[in-house]
PDB file of N, CA and C in Angstrom:
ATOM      1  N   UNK A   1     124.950 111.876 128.777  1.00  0.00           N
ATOM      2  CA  UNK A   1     124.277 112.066 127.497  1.00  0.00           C
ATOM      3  C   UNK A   1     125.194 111.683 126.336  1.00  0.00           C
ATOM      4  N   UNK A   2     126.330 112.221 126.180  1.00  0.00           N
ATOM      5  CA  UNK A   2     127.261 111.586 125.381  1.00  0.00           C
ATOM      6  C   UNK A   2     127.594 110.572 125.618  1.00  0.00           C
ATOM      7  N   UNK A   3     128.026 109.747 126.508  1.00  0.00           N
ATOM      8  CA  UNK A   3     127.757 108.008 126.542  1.00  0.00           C
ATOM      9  C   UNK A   3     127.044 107.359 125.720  1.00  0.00           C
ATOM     10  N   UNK A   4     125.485 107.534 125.884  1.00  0.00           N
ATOM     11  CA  UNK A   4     123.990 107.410 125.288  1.00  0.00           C
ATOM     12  C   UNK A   4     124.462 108.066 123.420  1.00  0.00           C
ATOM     13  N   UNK A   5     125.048 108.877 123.096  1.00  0.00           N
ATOM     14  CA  UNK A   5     125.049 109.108 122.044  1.00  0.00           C
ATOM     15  C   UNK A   5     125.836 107.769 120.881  1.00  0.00           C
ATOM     16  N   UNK A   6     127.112 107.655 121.778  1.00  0.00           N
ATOM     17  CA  UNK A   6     127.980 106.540 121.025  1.00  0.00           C
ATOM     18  C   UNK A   6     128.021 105.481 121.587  1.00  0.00           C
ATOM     19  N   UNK A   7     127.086 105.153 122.430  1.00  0.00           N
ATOM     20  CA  UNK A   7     126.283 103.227 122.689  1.00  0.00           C
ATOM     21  C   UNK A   7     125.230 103.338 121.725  1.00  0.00           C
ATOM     22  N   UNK A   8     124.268 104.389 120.896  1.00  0.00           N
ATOM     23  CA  UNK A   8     123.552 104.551 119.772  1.00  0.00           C
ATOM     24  C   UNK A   8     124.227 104.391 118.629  1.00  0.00           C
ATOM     25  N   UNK A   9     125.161 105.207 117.999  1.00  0.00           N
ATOM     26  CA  UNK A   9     126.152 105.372 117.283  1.00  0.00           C
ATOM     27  C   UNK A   9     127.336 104.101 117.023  1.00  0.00           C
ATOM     28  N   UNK A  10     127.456 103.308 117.777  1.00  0.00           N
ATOM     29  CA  UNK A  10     127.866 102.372 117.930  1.00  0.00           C
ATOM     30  C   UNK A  10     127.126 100.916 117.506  1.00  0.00           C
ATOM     31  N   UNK A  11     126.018 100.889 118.420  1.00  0.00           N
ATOM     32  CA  UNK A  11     124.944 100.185 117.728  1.00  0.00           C
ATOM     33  C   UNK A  11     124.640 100.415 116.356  1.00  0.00           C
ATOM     34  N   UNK A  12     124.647 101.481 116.174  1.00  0.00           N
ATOM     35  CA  UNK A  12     124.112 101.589 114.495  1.00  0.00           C
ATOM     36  C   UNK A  12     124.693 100.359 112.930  1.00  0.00           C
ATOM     37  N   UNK A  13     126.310 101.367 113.871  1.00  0.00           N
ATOM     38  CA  UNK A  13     127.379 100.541 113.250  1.00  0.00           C
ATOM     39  C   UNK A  13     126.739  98.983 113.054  1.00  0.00           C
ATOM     40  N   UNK A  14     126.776  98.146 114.390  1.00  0.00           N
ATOM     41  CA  UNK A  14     126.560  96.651 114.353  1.00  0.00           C
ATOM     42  C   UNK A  14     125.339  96.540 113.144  1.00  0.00           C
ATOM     43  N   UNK A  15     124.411  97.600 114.000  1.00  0.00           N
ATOM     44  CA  UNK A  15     123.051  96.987 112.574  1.00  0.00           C
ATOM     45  C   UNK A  15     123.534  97.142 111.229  1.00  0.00           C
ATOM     46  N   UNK A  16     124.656  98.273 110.732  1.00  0.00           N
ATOM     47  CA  UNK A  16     124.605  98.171 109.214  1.00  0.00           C
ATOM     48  C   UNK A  16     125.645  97.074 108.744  1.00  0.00           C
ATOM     49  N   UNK A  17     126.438  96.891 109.565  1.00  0.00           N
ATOM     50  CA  UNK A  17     127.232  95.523 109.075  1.00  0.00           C
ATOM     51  C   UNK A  17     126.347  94.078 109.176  1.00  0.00           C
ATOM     52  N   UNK A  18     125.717  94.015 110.244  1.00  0.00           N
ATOM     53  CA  UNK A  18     124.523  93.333 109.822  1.00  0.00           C
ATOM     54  C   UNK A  18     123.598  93.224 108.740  1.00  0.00           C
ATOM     55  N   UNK A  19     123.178  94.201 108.330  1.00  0.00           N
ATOM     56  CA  UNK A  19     122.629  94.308 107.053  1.00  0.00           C
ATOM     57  C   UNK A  19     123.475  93.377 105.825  1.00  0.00           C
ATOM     58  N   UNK A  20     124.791  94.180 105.985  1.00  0.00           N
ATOM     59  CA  UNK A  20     125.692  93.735 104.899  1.00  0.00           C
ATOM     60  C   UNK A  20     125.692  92.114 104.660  1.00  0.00           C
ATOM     61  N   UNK A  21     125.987  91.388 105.951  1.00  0.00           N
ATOM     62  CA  UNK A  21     125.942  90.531 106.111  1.00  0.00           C
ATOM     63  C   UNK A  21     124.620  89.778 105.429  1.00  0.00           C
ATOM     64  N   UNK A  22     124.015  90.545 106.075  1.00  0.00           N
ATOM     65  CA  UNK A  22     122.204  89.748 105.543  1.00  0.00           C
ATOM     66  C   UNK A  22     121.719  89.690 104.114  1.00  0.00           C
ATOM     67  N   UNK A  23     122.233  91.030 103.340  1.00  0.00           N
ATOM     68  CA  UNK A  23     122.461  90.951 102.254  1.00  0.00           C
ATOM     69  C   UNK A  23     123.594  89.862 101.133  1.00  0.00           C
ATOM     70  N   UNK A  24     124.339  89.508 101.693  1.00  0.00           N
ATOM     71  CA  UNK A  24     125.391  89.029 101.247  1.00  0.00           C
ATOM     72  C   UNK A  24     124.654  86.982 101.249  1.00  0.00           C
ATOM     73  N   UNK A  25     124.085  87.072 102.368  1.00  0.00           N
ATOM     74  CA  UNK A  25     123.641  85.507 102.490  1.00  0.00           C
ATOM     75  C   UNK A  25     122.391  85.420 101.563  1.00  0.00           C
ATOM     76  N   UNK A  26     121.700  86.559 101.802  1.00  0.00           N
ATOM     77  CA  UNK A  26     120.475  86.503 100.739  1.00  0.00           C
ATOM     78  C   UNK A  26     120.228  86.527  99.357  1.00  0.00           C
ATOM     79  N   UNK A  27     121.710  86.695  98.608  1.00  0.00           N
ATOM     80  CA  UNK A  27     121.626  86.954  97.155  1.00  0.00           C
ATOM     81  C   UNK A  27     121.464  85.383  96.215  1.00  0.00           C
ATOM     82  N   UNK A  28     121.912  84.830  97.172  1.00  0.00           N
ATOM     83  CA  UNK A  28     121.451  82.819  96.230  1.00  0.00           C
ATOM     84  C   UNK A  28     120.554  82.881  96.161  1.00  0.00           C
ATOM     85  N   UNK A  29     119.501  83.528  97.229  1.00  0.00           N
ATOM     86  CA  UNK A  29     117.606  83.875  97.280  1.00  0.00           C
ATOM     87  C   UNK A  29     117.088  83.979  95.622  1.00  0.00           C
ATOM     88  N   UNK A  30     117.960  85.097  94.631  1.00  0.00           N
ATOM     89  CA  UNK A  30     117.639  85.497  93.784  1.00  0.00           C
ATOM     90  C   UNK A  30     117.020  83.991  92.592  1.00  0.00           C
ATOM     91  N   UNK A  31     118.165  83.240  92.835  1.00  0.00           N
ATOM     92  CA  UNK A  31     118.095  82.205  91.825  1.00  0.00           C
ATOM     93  C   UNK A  31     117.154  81.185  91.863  1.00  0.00           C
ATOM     94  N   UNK A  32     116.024  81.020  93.426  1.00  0.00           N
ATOM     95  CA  UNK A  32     115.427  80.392  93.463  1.00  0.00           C
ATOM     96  C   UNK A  32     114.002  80.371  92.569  1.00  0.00           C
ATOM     97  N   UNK A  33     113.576  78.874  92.876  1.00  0.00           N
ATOM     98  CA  UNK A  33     112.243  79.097  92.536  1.00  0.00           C
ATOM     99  C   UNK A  33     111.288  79.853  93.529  1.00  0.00           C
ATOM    100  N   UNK A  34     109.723  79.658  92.886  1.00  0.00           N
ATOM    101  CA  UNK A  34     108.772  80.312  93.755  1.00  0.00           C
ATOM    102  C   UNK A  34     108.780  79.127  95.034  1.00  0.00           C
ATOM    103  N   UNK A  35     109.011  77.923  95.046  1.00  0.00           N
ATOM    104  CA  UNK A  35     108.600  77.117  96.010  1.00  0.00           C
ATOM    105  C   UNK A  35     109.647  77.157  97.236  1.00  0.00           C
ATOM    106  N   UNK A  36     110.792  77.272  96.806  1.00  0.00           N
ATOM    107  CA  UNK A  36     111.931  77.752  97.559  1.00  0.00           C
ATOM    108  C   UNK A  36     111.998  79.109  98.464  1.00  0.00           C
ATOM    109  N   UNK A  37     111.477  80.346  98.022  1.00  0.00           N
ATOM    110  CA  UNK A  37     111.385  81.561  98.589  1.00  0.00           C
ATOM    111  C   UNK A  37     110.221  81.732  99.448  1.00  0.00           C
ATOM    112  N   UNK A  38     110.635  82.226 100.630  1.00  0.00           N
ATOM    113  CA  UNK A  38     109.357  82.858 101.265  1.00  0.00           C
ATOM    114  C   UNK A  38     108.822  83.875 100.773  1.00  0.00           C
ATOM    115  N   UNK A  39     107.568  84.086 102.045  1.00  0.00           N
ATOM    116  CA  UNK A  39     107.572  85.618 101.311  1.00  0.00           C
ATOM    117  C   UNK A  39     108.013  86.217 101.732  1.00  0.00           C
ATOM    118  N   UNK A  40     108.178  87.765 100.615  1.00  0.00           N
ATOM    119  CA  UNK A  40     109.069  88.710 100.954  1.00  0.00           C
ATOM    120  C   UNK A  40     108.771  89.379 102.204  1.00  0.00           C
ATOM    121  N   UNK A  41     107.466  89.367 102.664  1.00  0.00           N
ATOM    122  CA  UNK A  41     107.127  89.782 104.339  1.00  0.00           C
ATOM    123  C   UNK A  41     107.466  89.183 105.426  1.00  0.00           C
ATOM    124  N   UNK A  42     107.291  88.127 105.125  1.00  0.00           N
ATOM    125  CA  UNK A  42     107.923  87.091 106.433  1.00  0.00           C
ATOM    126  C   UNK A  42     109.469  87.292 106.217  1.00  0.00           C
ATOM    127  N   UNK A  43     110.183  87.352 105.140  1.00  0.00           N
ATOM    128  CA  UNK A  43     111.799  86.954 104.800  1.00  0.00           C
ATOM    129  C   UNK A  43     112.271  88.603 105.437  1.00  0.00           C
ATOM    130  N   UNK A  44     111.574  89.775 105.361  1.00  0.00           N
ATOM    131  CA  UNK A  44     111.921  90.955 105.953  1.00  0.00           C
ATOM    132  C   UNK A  44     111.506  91.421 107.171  1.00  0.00           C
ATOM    133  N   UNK A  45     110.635  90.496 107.953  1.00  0.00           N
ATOM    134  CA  UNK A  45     109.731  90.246 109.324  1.00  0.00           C
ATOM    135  C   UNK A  45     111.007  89.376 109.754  1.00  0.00           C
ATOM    136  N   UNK A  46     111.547  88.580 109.187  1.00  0.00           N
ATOM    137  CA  UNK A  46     113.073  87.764 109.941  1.00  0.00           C
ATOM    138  C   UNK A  46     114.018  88.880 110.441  1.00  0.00           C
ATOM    139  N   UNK A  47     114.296  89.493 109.292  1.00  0.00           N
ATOM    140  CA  UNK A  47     115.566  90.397 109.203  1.00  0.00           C
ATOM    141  C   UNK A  47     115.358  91.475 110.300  1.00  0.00           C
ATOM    142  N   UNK A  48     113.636  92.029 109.997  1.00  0.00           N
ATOM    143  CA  UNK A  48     113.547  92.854 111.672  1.00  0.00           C
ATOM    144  C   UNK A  48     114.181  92.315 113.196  1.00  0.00           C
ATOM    145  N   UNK A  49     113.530  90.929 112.934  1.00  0.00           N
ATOM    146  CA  UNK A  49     114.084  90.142 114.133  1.00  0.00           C
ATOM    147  C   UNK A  49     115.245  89.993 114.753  1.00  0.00           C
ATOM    148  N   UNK A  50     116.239  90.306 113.830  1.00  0.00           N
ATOM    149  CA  UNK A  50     117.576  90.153 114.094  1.00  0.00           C
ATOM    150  C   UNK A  50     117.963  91.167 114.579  1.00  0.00           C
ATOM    151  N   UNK A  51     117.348  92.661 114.411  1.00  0.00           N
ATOM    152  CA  UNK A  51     117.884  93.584 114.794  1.00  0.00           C
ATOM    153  C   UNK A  51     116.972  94.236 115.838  1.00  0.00           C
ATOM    154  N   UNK A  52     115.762  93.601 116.384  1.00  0.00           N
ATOM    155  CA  UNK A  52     114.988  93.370 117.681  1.00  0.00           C
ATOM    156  C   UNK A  52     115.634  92.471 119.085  1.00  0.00           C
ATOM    157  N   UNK A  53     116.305  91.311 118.003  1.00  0.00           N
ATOM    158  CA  UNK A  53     116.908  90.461 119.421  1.00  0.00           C
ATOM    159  C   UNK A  53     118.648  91.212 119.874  1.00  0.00           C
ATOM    160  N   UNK A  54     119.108  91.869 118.768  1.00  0.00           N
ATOM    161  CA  UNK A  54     120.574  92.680 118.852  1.00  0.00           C
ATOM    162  C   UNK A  54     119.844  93.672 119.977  1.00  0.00           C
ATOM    163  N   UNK A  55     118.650  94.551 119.543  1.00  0.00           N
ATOM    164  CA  UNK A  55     117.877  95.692 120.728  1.00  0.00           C
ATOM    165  C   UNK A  55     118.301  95.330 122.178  1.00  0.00           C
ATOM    166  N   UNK A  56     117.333  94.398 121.849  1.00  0.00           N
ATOM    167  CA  UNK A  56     117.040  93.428 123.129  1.00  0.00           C
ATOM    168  C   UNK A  56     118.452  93.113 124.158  1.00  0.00           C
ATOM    169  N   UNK A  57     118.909  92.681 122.976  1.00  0.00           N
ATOM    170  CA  UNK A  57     120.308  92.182 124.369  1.00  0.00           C
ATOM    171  C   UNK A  57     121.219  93.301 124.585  1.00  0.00           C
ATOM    172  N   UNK A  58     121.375  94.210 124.409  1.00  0.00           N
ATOM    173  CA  UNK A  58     122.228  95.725 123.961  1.00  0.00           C
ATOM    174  C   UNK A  58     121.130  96.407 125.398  1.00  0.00           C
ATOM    175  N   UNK A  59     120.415  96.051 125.376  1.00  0.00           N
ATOM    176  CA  UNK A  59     118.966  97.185 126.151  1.00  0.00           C
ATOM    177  C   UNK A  59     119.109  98.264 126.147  1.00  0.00           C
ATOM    178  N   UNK A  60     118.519  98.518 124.503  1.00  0.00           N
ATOM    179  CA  UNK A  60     118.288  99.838 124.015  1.00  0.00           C
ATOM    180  C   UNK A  60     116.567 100.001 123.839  1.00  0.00           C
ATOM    181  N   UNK A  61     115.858 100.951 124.311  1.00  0.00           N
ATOM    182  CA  UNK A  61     114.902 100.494 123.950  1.00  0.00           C
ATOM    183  C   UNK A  61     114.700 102.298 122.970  1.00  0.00           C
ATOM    184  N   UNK A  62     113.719 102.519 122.399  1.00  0.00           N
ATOM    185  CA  UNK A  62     113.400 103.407 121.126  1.00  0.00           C
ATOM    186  C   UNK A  62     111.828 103.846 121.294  1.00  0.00           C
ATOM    187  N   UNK A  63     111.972 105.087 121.686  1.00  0.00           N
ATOM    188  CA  UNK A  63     110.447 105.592 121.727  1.00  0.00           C
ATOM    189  C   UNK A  63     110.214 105.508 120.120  1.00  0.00           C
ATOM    190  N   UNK A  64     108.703 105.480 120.637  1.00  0.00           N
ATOM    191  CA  UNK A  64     107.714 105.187 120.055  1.00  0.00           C
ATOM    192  C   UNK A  64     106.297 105.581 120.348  1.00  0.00           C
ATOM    193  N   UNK A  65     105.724 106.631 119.556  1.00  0.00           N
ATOM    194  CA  UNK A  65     104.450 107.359 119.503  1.00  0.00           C
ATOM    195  C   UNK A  65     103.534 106.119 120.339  1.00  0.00           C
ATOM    196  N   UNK A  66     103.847 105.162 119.283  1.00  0.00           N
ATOM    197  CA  UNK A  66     102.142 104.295 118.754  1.00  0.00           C
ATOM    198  C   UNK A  66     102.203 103.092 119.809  1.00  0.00           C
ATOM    199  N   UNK A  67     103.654 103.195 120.561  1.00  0.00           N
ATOM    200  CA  UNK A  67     103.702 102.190 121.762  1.00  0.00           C
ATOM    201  C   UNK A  67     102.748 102.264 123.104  1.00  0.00           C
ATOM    202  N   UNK A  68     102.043 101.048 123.550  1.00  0.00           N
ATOM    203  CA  UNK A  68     101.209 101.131 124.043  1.00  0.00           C
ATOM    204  C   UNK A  68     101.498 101.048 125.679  1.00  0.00           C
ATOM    205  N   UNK A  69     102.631 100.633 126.210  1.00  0.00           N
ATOM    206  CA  UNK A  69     103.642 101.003 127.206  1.00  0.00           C
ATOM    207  C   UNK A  69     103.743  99.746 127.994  1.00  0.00           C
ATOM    208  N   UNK A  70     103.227  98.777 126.851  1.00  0.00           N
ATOM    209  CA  UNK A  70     103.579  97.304 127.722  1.00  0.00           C
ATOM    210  C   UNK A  70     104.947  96.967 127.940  1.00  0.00           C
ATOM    211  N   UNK A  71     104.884  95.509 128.663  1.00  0.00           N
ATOM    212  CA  UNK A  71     106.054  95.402 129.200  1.00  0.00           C
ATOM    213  C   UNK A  71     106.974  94.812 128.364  1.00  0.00           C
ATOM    214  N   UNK A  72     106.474  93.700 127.320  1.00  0.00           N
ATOM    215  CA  UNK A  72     106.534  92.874 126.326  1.00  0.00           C
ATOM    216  C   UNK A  72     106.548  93.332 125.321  1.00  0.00           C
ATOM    217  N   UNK A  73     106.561  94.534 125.196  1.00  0.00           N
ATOM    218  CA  UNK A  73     106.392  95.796 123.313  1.00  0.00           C
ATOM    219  C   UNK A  73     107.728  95.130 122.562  1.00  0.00           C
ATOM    220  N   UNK A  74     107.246  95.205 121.354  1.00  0.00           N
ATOM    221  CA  UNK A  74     108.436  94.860 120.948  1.00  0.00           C
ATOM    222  C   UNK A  74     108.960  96.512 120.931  1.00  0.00           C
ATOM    223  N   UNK A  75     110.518  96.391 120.706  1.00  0.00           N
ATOM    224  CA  UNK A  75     111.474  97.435 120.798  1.00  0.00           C
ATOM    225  C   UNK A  75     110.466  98.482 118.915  1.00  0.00           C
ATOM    226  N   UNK A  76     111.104  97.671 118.089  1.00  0.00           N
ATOM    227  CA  UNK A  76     110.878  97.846 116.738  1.00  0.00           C
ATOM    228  C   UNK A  76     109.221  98.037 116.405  1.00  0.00           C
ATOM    229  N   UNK A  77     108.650  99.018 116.421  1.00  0.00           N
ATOM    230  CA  UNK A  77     106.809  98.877 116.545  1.00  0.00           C
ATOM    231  C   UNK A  77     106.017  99.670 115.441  1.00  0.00           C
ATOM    232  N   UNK A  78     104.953  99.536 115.023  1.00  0.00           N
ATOM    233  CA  UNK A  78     104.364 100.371 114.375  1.00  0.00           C
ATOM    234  C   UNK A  78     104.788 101.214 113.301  1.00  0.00           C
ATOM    235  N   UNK A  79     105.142 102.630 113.030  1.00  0.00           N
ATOM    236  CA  UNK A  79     105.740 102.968 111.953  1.00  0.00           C
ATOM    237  C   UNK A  79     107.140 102.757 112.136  1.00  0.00           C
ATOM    238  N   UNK A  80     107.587 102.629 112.687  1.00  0.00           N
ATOM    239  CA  UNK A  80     109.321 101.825 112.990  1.00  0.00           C
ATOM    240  C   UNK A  80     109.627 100.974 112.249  1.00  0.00           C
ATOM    241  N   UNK A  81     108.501  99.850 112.659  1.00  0.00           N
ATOM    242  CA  UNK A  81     108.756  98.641 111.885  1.00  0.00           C
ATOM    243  C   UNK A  81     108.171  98.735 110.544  1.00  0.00           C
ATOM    244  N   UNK A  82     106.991  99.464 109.856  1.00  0.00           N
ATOM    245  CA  UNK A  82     106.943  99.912 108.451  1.00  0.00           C
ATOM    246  C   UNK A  82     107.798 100.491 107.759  1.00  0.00           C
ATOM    247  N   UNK A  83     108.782 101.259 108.315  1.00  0.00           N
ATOM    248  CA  UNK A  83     109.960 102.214 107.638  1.00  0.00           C
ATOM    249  C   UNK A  83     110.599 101.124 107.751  1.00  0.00           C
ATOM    250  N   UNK A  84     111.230 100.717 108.228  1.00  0.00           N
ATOM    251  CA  UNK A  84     112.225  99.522 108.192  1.00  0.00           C
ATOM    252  C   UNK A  84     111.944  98.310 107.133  1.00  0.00           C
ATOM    253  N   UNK A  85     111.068  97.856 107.444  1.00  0.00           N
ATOM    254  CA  UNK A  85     110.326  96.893 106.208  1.00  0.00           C
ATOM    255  C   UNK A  85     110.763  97.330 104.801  1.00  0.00           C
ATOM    256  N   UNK A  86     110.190  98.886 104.656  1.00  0.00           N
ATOM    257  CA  UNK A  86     110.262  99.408 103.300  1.00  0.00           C
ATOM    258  C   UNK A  86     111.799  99.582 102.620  1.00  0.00           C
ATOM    259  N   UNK A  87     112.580 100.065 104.200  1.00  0.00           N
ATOM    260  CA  UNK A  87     114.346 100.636 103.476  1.00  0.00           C
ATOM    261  C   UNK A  87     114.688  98.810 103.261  1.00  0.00           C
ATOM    262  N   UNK A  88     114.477  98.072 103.843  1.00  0.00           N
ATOM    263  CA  UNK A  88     114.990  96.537 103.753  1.00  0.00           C
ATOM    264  C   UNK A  88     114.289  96.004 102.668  1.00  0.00           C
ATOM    265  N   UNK A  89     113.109  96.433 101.978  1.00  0.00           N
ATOM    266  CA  UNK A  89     112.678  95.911 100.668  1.00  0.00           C
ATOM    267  C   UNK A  89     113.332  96.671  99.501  1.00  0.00           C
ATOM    268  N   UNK A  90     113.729  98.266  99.918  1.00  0.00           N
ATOM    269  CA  UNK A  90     114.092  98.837  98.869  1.00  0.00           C
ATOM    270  C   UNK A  90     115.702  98.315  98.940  1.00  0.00           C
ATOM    271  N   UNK A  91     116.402  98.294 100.014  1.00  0.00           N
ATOM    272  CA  UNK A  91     117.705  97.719  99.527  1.00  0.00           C
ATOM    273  C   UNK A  91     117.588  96.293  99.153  1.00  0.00           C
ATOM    274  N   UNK A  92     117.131  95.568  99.230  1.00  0.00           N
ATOM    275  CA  UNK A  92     116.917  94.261  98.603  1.00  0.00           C
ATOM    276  C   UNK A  92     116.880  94.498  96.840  1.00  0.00           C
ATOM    277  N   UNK A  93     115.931  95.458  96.388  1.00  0.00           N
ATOM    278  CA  UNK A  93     115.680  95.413  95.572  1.00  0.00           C
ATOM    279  C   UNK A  93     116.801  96.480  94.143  1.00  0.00           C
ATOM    280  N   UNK A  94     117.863  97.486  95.595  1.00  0.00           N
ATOM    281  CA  UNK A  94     118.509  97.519  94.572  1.00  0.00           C
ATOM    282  C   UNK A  94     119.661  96.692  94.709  1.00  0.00           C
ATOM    283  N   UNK A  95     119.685  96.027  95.332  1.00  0.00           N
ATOM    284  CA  UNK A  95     121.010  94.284  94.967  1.00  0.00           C
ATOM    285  C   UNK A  95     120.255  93.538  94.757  1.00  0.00           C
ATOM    286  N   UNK A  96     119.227  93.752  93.359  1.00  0.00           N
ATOM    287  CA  UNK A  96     118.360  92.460  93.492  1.00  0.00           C
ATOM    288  C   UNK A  96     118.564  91.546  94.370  1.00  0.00           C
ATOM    289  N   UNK A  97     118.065  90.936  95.081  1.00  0.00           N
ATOM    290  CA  UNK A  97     118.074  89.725  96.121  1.00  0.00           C
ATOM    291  C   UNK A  97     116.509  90.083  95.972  1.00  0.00           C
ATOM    292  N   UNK A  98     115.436  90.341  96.063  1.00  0.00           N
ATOM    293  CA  UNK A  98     114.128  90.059  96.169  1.00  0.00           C
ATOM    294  C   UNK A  98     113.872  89.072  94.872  1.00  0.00           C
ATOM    295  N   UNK A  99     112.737  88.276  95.191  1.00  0.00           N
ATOM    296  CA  UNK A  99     112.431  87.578  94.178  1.00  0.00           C
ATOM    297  C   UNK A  99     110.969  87.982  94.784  1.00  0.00           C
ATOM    298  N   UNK A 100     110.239  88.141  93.404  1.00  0.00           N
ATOM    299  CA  UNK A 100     108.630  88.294  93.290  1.00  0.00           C
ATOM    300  C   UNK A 100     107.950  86.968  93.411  1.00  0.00           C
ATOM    301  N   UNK A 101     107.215  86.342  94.524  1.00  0.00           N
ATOM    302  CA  UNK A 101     106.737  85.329  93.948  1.00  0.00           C
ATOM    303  C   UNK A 101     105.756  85.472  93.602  1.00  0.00           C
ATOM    304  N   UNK A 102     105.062  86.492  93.108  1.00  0.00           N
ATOM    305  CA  UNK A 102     103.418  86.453  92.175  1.00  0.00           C
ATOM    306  C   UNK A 102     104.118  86.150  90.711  1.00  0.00           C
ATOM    307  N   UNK A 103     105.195  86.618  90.449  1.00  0.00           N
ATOM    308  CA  UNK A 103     105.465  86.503  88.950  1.00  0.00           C
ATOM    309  C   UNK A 103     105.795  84.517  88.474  1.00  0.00           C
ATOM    310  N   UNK A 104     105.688  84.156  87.489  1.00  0.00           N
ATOM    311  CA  UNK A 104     105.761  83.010  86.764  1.00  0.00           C
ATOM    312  C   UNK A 104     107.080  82.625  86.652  1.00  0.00           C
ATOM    313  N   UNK A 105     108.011  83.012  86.202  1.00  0.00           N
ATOM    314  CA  UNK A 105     109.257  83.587  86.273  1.00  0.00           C
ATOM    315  C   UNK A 105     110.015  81.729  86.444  1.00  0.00           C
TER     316      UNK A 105
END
């Protein structure tokens, strides 16, 4: 059980330096135009990805209520992947790096 605690704990680590990282490449994002930027769903649907394929090869997998017990689930699912979306839009947004593309700007 303590093994399982700091192969979690450990992992964590990788994902938040990851972050850092992801943050750090994404801030030129700011200066673009609208034609240049994705959207901010797909550009934070990437960033899940990165820390789905880290899951993946680590083979950690993460209950999940709303998982339907396939074989193919993604790791990251349902309100998992909504909370995540949201902390990765809200830290985006306080290092500005989001760019709005509805705005004219």
């Amino acid at each position: 059980m303590e093994s399982n605690v700091i192969t979690v704990l450990s992992s964590l680590a990788i994902i938040i330096a990851l972050i850092v990282l992801i943050i750090r490449l994404v801030q030129d994002y700011s200066n673009k135009t609208n034609t240049d930027v994705a959207y901010e769903g797909e550009f934070v649907g990437q960033i899940i990805d990165i820390f789905e394929d880290f899951l993946t090869e680590k083979k950690v997998n993460l209950y999940n209520a709303d998982k339907q017990g396939e074989p193919d689930e993604a790791i990251i699912y349902g309100n998992d992947y909504d909370f995540l979306a949201k902390k990765i839009r809200e830290l985006m947004d306080n290092w500005n790096v989001t760019y709005d593309i509805r705005s004219d700007k």
